[in-house]
C-alpha atoms as a PDB file:
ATOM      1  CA  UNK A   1     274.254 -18.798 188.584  1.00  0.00           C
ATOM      2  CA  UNK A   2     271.770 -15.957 187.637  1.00  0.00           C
ATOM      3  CA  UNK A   3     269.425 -15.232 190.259  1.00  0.00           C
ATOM      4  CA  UNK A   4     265.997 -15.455 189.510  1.00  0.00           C
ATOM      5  CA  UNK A   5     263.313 -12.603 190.527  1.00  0.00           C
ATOM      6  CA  UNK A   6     260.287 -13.631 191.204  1.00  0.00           C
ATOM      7  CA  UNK A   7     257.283 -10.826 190.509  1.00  0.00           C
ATOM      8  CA  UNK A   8     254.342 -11.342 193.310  1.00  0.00           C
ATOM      9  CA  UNK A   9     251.148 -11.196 191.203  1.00  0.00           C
ATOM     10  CA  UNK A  10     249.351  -8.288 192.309  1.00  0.00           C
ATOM     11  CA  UNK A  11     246.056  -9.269 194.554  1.00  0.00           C
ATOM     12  CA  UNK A  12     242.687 -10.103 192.895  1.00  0.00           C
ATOM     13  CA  UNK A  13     240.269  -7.089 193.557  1.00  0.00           C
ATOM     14  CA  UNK A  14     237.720  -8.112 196.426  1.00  0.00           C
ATOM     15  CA  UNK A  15     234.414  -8.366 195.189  1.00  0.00           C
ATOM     16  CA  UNK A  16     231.299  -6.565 196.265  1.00  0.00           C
ATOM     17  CA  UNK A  17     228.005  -7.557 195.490  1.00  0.00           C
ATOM     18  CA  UNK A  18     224.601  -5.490 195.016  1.00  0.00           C
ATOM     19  CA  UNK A  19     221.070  -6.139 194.433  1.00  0.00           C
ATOM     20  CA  UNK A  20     218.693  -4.851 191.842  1.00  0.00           C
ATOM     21  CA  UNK A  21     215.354  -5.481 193.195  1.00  0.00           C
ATOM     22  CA  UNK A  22     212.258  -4.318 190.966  1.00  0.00           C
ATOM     23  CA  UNK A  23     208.569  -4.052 191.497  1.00  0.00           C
ATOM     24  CA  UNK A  24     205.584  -3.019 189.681  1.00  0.00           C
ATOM     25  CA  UNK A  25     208.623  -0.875 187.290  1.00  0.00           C
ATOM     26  CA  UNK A  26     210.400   0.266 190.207  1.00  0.00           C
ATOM     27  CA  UNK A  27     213.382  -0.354 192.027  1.00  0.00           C
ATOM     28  CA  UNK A  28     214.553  -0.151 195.714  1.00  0.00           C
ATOM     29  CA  UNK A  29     217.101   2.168 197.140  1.00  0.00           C
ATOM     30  CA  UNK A  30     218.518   2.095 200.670  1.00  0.00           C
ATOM     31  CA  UNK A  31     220.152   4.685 202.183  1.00  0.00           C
ATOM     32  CA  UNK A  32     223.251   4.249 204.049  1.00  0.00           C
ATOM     33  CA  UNK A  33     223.373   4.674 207.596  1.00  0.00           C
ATOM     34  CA  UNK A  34     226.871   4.451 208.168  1.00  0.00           C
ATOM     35  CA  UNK A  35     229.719   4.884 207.687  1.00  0.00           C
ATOM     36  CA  UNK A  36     229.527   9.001 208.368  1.00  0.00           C
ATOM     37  CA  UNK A  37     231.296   9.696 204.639  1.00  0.00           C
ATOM     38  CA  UNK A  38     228.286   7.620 203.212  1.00  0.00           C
ATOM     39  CA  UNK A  39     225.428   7.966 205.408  1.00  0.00           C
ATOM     40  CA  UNK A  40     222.393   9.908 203.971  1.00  0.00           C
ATOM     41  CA  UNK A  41     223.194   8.399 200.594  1.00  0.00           C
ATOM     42  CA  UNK A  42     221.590   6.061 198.910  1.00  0.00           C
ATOM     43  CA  UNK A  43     222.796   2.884 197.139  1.00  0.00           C
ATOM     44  CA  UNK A  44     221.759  -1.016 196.292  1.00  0.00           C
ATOM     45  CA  UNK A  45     221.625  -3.596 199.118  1.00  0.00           C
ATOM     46  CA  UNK A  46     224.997  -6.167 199.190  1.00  0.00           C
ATOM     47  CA  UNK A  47     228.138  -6.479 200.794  1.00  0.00           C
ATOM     48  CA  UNK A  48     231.459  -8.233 200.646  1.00  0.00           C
ATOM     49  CA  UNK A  49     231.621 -11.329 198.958  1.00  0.00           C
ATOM     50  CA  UNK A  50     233.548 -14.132 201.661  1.00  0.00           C
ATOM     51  CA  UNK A  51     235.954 -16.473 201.269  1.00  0.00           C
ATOM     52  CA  UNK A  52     234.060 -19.807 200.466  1.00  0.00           C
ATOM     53  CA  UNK A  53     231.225 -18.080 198.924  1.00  0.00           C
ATOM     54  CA  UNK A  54     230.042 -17.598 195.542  1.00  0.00           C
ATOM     55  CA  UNK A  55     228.897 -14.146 194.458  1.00  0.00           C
ATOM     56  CA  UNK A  56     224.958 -15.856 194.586  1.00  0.00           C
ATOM     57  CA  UNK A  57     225.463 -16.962 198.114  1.00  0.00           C
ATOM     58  CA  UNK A  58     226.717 -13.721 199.109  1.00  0.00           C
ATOM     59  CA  UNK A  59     224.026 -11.663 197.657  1.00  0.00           C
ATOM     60  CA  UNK A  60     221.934 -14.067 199.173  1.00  0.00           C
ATOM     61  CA  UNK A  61     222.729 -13.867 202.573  1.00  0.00           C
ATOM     62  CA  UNK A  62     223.597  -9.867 202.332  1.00  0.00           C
ATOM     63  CA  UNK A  63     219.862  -9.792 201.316  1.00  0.00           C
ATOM     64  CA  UNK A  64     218.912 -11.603 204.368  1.00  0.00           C
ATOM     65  CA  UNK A  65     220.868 -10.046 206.308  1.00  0.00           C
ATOM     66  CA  UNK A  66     219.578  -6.372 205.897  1.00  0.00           C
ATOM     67  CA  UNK A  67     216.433  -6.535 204.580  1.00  0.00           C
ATOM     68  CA  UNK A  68     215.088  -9.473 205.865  1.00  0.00           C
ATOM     69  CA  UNK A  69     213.893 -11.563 202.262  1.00  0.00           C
ATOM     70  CA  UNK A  70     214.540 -14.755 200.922  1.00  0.00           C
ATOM     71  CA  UNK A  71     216.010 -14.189 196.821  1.00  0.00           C
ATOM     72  CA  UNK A  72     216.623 -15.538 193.795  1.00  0.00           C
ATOM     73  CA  UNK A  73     219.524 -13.936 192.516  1.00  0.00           C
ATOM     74  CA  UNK A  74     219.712 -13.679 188.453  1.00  0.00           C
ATOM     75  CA  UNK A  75     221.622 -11.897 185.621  1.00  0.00           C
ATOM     76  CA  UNK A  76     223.916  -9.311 185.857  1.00  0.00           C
ATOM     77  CA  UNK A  77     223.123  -5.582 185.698  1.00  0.00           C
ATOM     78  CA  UNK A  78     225.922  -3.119 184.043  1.00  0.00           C
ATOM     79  CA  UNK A  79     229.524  -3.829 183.858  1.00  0.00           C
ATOM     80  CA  UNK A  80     232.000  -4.263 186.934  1.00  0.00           C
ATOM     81  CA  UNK A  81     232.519  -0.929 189.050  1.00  0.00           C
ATOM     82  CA  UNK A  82     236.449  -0.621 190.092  1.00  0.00           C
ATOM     83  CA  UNK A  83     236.525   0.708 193.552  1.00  0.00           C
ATOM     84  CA  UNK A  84     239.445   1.198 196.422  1.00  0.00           C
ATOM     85  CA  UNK A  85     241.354   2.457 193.266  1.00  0.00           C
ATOM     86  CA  UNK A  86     241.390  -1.056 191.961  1.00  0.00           C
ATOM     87  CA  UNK A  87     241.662  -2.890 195.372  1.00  0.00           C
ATOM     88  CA  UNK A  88     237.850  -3.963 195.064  1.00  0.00           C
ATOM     89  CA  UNK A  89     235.276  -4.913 192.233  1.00  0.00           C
ATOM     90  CA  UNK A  90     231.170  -4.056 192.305  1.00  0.00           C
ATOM     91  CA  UNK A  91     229.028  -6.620 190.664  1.00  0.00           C
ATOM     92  CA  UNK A  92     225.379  -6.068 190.529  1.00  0.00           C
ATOM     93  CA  UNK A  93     223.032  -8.869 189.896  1.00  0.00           C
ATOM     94  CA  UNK A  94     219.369  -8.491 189.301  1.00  0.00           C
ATOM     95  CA  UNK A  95     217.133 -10.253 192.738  1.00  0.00           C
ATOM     96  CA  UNK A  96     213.730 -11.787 192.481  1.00  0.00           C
ATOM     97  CA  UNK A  97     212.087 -11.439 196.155  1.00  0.00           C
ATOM     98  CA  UNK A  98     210.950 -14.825 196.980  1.00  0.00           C
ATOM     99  CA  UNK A  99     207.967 -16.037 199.345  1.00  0.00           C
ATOM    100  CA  UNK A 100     205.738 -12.697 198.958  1.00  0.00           C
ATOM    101  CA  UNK A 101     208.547 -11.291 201.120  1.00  0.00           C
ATOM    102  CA  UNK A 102     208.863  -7.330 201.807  1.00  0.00           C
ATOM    103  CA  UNK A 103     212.345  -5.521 202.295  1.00  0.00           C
ATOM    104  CA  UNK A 104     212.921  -3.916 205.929  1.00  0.00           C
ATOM    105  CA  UNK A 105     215.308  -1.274 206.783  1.00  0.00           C
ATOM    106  CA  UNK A 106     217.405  -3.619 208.960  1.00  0.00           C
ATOM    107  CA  UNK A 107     220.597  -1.426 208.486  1.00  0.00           C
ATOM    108  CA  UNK A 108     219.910   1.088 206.337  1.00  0.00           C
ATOM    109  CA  UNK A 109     218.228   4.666 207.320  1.00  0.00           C
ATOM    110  CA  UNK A 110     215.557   4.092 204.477  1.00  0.00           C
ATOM    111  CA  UNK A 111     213.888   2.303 201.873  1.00  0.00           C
ATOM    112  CA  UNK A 112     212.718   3.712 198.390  1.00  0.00           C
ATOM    113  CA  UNK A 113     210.505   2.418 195.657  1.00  0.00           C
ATOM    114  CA  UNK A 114     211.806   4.886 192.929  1.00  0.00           C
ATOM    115  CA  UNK A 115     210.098   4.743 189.000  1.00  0.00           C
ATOM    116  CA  UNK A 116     212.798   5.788 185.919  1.00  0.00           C
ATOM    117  CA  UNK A 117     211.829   9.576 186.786  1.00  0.00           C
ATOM    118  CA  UNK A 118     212.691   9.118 190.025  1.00  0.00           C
ATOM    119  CA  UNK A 119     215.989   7.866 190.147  1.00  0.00           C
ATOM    120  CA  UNK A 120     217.702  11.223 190.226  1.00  0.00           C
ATOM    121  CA  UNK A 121     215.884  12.374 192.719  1.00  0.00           C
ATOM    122  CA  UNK A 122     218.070  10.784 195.838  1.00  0.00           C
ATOM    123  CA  UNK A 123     222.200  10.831 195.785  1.00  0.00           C
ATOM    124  CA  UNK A 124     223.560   7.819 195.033  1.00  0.00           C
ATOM    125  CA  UNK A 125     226.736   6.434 196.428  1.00  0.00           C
ATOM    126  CA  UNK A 126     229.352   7.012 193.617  1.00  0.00           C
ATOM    127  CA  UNK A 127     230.063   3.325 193.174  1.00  0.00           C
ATOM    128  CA  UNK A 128     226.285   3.052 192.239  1.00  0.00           C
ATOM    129  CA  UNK A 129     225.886   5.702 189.401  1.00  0.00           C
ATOM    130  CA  UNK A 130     226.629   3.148 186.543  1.00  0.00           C
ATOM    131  CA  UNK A 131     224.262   1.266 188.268  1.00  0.00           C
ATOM    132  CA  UNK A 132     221.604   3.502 187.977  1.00  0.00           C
ATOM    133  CA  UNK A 133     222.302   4.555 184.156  1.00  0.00           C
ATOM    134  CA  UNK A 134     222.187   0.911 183.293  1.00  0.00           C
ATOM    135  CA  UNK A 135     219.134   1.090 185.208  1.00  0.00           C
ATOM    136  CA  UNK A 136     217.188   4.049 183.020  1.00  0.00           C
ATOM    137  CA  UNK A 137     217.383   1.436 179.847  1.00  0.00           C
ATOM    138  CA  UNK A 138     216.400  -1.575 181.789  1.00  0.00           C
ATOM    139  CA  UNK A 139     213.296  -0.026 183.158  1.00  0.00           C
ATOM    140  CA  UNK A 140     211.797   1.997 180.163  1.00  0.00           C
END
């Protein structure tokens, strides 16, 4: 009898989620505190997506969780990001700021209201360049 091989799927990608917030034309930047390879760069609010959660409910509570606001979380902004070489996904969504609510640096270094001619002028994580191209269209 031939003996079958079975082939192990390879893992889905984890999924990271980000927020586009806007105001008034602009839109918030953070900058990372940690970890030391990424701190003093700047990128969108979000974390890991976990299990049990949708990607809303994670944005959601990532939101709450380090700024401090209640959101909305709506569309999707630019095409999925491969990270980890593969091992991870970002998705970013655009966030409506609910309740009059105001974004605090609860983990980050910083906050930043940047216009379209000011997005180059902080470094963005790599994972969020796309981000911020997709960004130059959506704003103008």
């Amino acid at each position: 009898m031939p003996s079958e091989q079975y082939v192990k799927a390879p893992p889905s990608p984890r999924v990271i989620v980000a927020a586009v917030i806007t105001a008034g034309g602009r839109v918030l930047a953070c900058q990372r505190s940690a970890p030391p390879e990424a701190a003093g760069k700047w990128e969108f609010p979000g974390g890991k997506v976990e299990p049990g959660e949708t990607e809303q409910q994670a944005l959601a509570r990532e939101c709450a969780e380090e700024l401090g606001i209640t959101v909305e979380v709506g569309s999707r902004v630019g095409p999925d990001v491969p990270l980890a070489h593969g091992r991870a996904v970002l998705r970013v969504y655009a966030v409506e700021v609910l309740d009059g609510g105001v974004p605090q640096a609860l983990e980050h270094s910083a906050l930043r209201w940047l216009a379209v001619d000011q997005l180059d002028s902080v470094p963005w994580l790599p994972a969020d360049v796309p981000i911020v191209a997709e960004l130059r269209r959506l704003l103008t």
